[in-house]
N, C-alpha and C. Protein backbone atom coordinates (compact mmCIF):
# COMPACT_ATOMS: atom_id res chain seq x y z
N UNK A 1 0.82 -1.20 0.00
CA UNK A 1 0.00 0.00 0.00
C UNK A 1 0.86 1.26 0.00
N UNK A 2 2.06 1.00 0.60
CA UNK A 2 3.04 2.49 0.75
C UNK A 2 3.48 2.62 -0.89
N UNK A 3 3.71 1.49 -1.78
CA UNK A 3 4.19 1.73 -2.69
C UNK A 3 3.42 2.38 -3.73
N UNK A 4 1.91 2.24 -3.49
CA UNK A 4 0.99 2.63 -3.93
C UNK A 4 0.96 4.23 -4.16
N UNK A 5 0.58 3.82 -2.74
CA UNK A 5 0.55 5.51 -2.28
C UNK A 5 1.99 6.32 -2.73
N UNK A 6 3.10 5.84 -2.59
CA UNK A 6 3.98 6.99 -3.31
C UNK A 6 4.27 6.87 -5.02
N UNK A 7 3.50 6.39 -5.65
CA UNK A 7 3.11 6.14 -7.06
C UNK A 7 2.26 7.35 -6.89
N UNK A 8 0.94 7.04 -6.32
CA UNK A 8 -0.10 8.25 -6.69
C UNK A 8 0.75 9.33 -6.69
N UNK A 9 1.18 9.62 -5.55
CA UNK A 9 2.03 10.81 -5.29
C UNK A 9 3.19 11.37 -6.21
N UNK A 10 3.99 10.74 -6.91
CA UNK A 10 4.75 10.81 -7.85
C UNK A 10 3.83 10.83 -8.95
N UNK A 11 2.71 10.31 -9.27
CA UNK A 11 1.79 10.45 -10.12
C UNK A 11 1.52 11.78 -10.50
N UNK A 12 0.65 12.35 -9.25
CA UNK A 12 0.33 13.38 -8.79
C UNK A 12 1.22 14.75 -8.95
N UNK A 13 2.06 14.79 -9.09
CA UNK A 13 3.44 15.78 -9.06
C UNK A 13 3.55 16.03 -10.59
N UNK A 14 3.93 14.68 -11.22
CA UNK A 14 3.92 14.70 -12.94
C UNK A 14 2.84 15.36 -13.71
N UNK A 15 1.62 14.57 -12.88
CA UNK A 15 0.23 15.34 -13.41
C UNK A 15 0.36 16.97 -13.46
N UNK A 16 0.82 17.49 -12.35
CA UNK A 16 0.45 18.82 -11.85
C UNK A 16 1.68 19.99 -13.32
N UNK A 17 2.94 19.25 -13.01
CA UNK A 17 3.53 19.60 -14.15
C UNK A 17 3.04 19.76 -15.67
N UNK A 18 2.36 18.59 -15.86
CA UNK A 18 1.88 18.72 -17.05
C UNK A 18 0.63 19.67 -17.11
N UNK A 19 -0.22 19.59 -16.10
CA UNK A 19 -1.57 20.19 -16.32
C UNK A 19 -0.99 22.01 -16.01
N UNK A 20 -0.04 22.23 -15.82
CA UNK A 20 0.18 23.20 -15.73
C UNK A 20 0.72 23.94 -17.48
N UNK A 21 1.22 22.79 -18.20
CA UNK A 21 2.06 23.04 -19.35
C UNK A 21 0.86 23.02 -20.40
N UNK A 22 -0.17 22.04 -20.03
CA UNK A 22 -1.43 21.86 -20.98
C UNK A 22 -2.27 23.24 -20.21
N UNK A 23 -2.48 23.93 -19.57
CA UNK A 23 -3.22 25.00 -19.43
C UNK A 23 -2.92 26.07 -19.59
N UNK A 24 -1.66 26.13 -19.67
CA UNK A 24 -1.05 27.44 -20.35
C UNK A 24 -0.76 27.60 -21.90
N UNK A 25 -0.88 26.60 -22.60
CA UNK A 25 -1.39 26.22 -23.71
C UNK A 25 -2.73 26.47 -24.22
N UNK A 26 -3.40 25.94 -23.42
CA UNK A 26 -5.06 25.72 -23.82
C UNK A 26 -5.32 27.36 -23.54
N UNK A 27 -5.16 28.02 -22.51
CA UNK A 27 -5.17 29.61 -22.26
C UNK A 27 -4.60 30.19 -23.29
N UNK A 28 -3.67 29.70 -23.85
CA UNK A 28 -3.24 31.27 -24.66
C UNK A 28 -3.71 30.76 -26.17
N UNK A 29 -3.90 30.19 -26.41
CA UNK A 29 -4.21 29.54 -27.69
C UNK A 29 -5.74 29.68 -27.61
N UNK A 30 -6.75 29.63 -26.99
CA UNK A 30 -7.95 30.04 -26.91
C UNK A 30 -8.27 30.96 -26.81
N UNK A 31 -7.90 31.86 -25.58
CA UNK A 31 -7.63 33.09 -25.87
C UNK A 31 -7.35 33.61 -27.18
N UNK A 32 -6.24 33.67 -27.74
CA UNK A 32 -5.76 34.23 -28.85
C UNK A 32 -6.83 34.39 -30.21
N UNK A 33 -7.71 32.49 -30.26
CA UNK A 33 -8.33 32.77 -31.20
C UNK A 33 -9.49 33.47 -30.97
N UNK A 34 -10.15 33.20 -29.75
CA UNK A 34 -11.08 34.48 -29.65
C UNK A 34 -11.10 35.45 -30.00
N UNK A 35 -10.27 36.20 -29.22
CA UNK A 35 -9.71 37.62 -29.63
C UNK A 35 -9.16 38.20 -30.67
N UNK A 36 -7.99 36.91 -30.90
CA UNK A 36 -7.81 37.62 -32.16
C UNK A 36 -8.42 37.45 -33.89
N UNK A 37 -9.03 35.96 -33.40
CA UNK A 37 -9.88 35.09 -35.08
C UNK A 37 -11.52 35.58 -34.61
N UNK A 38 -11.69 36.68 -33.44
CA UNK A 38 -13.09 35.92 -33.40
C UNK A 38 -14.22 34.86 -33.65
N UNK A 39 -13.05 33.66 -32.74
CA UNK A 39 -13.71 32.68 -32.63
C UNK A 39 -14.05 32.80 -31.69
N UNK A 40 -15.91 31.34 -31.82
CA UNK A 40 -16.40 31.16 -30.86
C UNK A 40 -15.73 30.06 -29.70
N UNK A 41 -16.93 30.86 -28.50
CA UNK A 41 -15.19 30.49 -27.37
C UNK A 41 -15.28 28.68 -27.04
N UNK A 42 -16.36 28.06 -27.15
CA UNK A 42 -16.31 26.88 -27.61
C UNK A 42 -15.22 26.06 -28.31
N UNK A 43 -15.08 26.57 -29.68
CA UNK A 43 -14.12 26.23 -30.59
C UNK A 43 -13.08 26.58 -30.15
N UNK A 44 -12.85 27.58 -29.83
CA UNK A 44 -11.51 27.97 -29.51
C UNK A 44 -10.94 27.27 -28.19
N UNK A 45 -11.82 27.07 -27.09
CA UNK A 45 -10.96 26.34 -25.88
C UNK A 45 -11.21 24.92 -26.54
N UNK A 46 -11.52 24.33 -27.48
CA UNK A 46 -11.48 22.89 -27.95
C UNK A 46 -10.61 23.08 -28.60
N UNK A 47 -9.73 24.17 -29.78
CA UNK A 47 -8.44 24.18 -30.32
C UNK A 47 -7.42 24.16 -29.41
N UNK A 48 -7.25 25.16 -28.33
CA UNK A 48 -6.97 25.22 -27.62
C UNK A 48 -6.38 24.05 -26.42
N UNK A 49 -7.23 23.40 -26.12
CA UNK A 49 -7.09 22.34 -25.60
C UNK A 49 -6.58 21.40 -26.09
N UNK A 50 -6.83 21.13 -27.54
CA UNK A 50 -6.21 20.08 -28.42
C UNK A 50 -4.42 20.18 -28.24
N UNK A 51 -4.32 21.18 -28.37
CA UNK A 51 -2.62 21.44 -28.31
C UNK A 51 -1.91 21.25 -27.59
N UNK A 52 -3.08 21.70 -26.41
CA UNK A 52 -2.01 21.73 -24.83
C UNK A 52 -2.01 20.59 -24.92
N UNK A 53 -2.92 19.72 -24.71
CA UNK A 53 -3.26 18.32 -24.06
C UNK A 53 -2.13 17.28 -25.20
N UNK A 54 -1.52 17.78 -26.65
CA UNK A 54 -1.24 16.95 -26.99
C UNK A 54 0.68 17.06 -26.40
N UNK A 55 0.76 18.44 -25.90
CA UNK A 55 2.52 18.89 -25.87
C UNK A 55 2.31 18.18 -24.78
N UNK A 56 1.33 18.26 -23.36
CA UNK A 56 1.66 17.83 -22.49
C UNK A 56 1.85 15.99 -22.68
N UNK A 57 1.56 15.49 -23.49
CA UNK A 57 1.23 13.95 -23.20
C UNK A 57 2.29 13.71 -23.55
N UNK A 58 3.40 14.55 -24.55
CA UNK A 58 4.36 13.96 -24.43
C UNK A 58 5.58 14.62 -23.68
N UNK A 59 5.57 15.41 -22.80
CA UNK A 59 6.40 15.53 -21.63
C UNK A 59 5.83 14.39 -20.49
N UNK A 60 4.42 13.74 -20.48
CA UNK A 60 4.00 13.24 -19.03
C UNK A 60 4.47 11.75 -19.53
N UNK A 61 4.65 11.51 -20.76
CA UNK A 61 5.25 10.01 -21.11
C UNK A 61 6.79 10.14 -20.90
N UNK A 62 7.38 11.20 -21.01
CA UNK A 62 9.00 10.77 -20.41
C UNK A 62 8.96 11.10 -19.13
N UNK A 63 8.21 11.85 -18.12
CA UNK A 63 8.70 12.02 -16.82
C UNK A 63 7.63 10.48 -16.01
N UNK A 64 6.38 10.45 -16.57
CA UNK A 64 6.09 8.57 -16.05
C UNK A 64 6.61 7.87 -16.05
N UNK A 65 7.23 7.32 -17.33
CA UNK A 65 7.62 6.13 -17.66
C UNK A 65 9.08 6.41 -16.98
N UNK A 66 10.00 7.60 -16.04
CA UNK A 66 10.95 7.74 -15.76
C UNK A 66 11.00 7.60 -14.65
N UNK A 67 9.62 8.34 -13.70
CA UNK A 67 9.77 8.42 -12.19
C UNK A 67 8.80 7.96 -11.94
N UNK A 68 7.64 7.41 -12.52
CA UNK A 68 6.57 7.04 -11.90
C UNK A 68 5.75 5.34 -12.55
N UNK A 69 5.94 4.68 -13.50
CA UNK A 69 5.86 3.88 -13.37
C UNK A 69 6.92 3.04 -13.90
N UNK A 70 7.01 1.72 -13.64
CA UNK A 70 7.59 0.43 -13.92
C UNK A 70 7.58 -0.42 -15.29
N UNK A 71 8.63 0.13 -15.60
CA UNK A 71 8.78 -0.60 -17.82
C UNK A 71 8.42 -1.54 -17.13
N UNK A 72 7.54 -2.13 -18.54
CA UNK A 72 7.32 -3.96 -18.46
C UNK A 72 8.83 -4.52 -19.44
N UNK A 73 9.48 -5.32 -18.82
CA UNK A 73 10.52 -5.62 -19.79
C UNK A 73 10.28 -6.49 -20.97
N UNK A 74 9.19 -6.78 -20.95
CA UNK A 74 8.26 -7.18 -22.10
C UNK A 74 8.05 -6.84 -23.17
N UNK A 75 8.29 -5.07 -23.16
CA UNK A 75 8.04 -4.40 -24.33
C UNK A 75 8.61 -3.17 -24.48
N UNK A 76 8.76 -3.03 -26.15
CA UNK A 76 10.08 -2.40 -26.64
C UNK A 76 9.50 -0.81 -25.87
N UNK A 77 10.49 -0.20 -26.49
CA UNK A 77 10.24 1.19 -26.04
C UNK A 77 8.75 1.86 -27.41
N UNK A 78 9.00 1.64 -28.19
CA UNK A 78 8.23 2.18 -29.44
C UNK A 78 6.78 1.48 -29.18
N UNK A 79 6.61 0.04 -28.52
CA UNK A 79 5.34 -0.39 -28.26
C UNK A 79 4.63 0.40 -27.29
N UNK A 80 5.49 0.55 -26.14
CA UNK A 80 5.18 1.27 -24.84
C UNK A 80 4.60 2.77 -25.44
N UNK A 81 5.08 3.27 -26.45
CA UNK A 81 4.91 4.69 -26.20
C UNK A 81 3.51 4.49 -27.68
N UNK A 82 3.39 3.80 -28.37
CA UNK A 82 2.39 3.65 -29.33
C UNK A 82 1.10 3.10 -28.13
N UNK A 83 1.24 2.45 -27.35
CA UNK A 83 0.22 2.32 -26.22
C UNK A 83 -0.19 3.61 -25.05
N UNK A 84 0.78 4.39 -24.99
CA UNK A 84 0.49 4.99 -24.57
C UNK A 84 -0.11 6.26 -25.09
N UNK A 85 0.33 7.01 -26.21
CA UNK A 85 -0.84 7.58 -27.06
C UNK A 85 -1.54 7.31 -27.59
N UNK A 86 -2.12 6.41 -27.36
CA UNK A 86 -3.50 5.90 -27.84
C UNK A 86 -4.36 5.57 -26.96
N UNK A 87 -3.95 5.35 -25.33
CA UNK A 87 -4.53 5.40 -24.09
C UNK A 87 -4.58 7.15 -23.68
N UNK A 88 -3.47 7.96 -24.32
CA UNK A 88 -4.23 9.29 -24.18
C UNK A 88 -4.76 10.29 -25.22
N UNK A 89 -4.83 9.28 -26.25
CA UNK A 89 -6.22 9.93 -27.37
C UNK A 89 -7.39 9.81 -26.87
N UNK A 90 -7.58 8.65 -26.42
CA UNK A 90 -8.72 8.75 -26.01
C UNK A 90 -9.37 9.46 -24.64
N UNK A 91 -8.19 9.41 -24.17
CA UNK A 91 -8.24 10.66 -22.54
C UNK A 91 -8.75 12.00 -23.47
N UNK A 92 -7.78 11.98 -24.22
CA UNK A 92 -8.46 13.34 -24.73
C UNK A 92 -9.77 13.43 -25.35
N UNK A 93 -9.95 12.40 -25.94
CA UNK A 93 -11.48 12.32 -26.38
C UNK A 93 -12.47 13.05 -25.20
N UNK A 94 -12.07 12.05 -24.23
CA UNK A 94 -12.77 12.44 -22.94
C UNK A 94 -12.64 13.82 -22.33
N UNK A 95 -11.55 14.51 -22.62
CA UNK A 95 -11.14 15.59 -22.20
C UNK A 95 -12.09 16.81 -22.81
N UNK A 96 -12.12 16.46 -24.20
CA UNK A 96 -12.99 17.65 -25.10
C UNK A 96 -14.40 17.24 -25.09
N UNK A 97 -14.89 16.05 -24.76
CA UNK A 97 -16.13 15.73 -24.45
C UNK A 97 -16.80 16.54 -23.41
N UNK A 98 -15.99 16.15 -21.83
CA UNK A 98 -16.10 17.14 -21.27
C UNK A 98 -16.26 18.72 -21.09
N UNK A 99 -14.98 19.48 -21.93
CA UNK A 99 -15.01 20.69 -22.33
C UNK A 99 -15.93 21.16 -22.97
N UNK A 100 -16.40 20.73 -24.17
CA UNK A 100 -17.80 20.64 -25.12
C UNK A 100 -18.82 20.58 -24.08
N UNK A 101 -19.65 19.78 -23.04
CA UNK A 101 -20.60 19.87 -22.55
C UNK A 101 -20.36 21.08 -21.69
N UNK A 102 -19.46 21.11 -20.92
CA UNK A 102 -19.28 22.55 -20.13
C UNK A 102 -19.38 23.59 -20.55
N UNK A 103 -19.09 24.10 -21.57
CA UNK A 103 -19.84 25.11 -22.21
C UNK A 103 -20.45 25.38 -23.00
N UNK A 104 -20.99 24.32 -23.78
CA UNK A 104 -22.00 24.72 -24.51
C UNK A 104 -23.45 23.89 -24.01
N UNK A 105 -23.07 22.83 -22.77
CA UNK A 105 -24.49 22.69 -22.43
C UNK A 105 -24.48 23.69 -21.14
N UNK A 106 -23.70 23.61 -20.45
CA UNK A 106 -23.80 24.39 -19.06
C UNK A 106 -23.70 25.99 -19.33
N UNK A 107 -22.27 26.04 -19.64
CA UNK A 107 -22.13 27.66 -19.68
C UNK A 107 -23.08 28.55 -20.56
N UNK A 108 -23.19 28.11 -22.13
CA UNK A 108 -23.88 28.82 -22.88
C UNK A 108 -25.43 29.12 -22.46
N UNK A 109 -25.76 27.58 -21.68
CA UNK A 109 -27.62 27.50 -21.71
C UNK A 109 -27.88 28.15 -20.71
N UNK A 110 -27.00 28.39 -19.23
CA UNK A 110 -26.81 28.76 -18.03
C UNK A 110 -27.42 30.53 -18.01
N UNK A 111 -28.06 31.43 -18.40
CA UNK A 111 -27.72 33.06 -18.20
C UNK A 111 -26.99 33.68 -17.12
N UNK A 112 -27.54 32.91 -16.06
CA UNK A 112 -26.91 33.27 -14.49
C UNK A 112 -25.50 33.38 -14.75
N UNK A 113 -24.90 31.51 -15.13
CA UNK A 113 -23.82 31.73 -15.15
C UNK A 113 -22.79 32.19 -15.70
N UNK A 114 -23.40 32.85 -17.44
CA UNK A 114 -23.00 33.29 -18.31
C UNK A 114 -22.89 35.04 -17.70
N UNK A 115 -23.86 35.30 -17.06
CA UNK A 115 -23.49 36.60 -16.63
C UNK A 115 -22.55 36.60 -15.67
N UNK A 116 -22.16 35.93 -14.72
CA UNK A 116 -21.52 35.38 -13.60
C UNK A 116 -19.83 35.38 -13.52
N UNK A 117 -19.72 34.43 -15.08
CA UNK A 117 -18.61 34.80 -15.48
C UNK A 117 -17.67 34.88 -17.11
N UNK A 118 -17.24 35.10 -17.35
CA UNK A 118 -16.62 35.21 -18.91
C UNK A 118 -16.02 34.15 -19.17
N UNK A 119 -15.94 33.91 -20.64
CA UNK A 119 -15.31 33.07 -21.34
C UNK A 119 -14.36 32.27 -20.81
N UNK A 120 -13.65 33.37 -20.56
CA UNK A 120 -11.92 33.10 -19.93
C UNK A 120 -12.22 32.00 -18.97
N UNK A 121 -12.44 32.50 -17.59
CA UNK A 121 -13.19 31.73 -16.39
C UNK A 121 -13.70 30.80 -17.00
N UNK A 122 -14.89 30.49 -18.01
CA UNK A 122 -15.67 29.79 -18.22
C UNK A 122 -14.64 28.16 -18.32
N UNK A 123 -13.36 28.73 -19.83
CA UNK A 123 -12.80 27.97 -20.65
C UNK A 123 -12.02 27.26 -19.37
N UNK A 124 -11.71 27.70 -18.22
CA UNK A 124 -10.47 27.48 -17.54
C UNK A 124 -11.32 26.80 -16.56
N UNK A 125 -12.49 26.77 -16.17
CA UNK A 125 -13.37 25.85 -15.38
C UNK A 125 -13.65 24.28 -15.61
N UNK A 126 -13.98 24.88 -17.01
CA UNK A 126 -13.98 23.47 -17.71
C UNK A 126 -12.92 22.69 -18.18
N UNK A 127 -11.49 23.32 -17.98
CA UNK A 127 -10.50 22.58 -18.25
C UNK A 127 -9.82 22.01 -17.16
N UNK A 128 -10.45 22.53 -15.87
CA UNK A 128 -9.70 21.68 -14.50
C UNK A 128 -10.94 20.29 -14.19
N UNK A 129 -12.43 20.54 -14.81
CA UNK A 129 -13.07 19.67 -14.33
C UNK A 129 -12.65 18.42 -15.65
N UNK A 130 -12.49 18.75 -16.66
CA UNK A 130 -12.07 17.87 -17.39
C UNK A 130 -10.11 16.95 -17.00
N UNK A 131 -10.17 17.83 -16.88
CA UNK A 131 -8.20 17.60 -15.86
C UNK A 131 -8.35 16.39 -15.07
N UNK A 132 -9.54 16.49 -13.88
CA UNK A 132 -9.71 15.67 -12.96
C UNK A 132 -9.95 14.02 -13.37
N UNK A 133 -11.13 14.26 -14.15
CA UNK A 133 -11.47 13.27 -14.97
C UNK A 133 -10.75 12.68 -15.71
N UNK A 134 -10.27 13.23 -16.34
CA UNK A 134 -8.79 12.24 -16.99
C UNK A 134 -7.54 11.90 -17.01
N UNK A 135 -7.58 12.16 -15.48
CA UNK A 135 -6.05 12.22 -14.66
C UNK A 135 -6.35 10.71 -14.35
N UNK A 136 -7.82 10.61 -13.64
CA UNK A 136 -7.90 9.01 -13.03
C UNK A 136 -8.09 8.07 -14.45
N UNK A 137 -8.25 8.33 -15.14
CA UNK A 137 -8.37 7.34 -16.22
C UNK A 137 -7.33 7.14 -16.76
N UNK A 138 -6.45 7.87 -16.51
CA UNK A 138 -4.64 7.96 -16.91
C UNK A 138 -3.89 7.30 -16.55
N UNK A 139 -4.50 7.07 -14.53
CA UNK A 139 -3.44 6.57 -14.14
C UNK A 139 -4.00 4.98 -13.89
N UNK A 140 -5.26 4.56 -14.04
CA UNK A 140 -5.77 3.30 -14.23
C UNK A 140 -5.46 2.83 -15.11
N UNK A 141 -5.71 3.24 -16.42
CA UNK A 141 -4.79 2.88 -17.78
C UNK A 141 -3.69 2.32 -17.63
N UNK A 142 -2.85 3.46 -17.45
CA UNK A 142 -1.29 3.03 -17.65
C UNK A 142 -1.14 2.07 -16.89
N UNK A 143 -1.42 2.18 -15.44
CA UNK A 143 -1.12 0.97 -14.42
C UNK A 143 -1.37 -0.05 -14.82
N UNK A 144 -2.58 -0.21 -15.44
CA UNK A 144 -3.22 -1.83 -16.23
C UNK A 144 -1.91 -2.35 -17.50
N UNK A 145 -1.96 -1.06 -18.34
CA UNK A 145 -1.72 -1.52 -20.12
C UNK A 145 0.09 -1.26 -19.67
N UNK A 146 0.85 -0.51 -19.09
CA UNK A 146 1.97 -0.19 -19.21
C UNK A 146 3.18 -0.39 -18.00
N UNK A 147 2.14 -0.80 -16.87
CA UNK A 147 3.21 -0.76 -15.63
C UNK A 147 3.81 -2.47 -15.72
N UNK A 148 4.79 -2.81 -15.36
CA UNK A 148 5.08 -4.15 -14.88
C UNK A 148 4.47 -4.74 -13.75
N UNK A 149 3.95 -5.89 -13.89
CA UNK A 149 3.10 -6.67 -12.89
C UNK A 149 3.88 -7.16 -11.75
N UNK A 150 3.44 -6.95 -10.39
CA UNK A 150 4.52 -7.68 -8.74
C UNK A 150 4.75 -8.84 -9.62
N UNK A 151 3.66 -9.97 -10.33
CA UNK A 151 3.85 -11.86 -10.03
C UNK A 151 5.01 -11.39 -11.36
N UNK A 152 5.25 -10.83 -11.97
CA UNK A 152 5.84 -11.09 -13.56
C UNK A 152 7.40 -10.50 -12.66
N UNK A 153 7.40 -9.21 -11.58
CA UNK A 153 8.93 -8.88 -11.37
C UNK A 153 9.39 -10.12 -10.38
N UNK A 154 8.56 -10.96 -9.65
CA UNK A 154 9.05 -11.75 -9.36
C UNK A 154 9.26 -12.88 -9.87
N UNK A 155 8.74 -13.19 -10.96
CA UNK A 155 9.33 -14.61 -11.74
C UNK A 155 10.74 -13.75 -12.81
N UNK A 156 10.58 -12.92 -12.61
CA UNK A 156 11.89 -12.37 -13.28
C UNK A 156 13.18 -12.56 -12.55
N UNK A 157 13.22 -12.14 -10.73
CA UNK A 157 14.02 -12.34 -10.28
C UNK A 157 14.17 -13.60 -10.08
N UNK A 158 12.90 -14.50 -10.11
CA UNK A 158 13.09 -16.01 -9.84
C UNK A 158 13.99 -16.51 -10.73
N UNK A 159 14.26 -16.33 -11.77
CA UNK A 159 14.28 -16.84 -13.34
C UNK A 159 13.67 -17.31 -13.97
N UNK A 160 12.47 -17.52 -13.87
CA UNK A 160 11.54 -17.79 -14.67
C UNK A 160 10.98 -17.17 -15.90
């Protein structure tokens, strides 16, 4: 359980790095097209987001697979990392799914909350509740499809 727990935690740290590198991305790149393409802010925190979410996945695949989980010695490096963007395409699927309902079912249909608060706020609300959500599906994933199994490191040291 301790080993667990300092996985999450090392998890947790990587995450925060990245979600920091994917939101400063998704912010200025949404932003920008708003303001400056007058785009709608929908589209734009879904461009937006697309970018961040894709620079970050590949800084969070070399600092995971470095400090936070366990190569399977099973598989090459090029398998590992073709499994792993494709376990976070579909995070992202989930990611803009999310983003998409947040503002255009909540924020847009909302008046209260549309008066309440702006775009900006809006885009950046919906990108921490989407964050959350596909942080745990990230780290269930990988643990399943990419970490090395206890019975497999011990028939390794066994020789088996």
């Amino acid at each position: 359980m301790k080993k667990l727990l300092s996985q999450i935690l090392k998890f947790g740290a990587v995450g925060i790095i990245c979600f920091i590198i994917d939101f400063i991305i998704t912010m200025i790149i949404s932003t920008g097209l708003r303001e400056g393409l007058a785009m709608g802010t929908s589209q734009a925190a879904l461009v937006g987001a697309f970018f961040g979410f894709v620079i970050s996945v590949i800084v969070n695949y070399l600092l995971s697979m470095k400090y936070v989980f366990k190569r399977r010695e099973d598989m090459d490096r090029k398998r590992e990392f073709v499994i792993f963007v494709v376990l976070s395409v579909i995070g992202l699927g989930i990611n803009e799914l999310i983003i998409l309902f947040c503002i255009d079912v909540v924020y847009n249909n909302w008046a209260w909350l549309h008066a309440l608060v702006g775009a900006t706020l809006a885009t950046a609300g919906a990108k921490i509740i989407a964050t959350g959500v596909v942080m745990v599906y990230n780290f269930v994933t990988r643990k399943i499809f990419l970490e090395q199994k206890e019975d497999e490191d011990s028939s390794i040291a066994d020789g088996e």
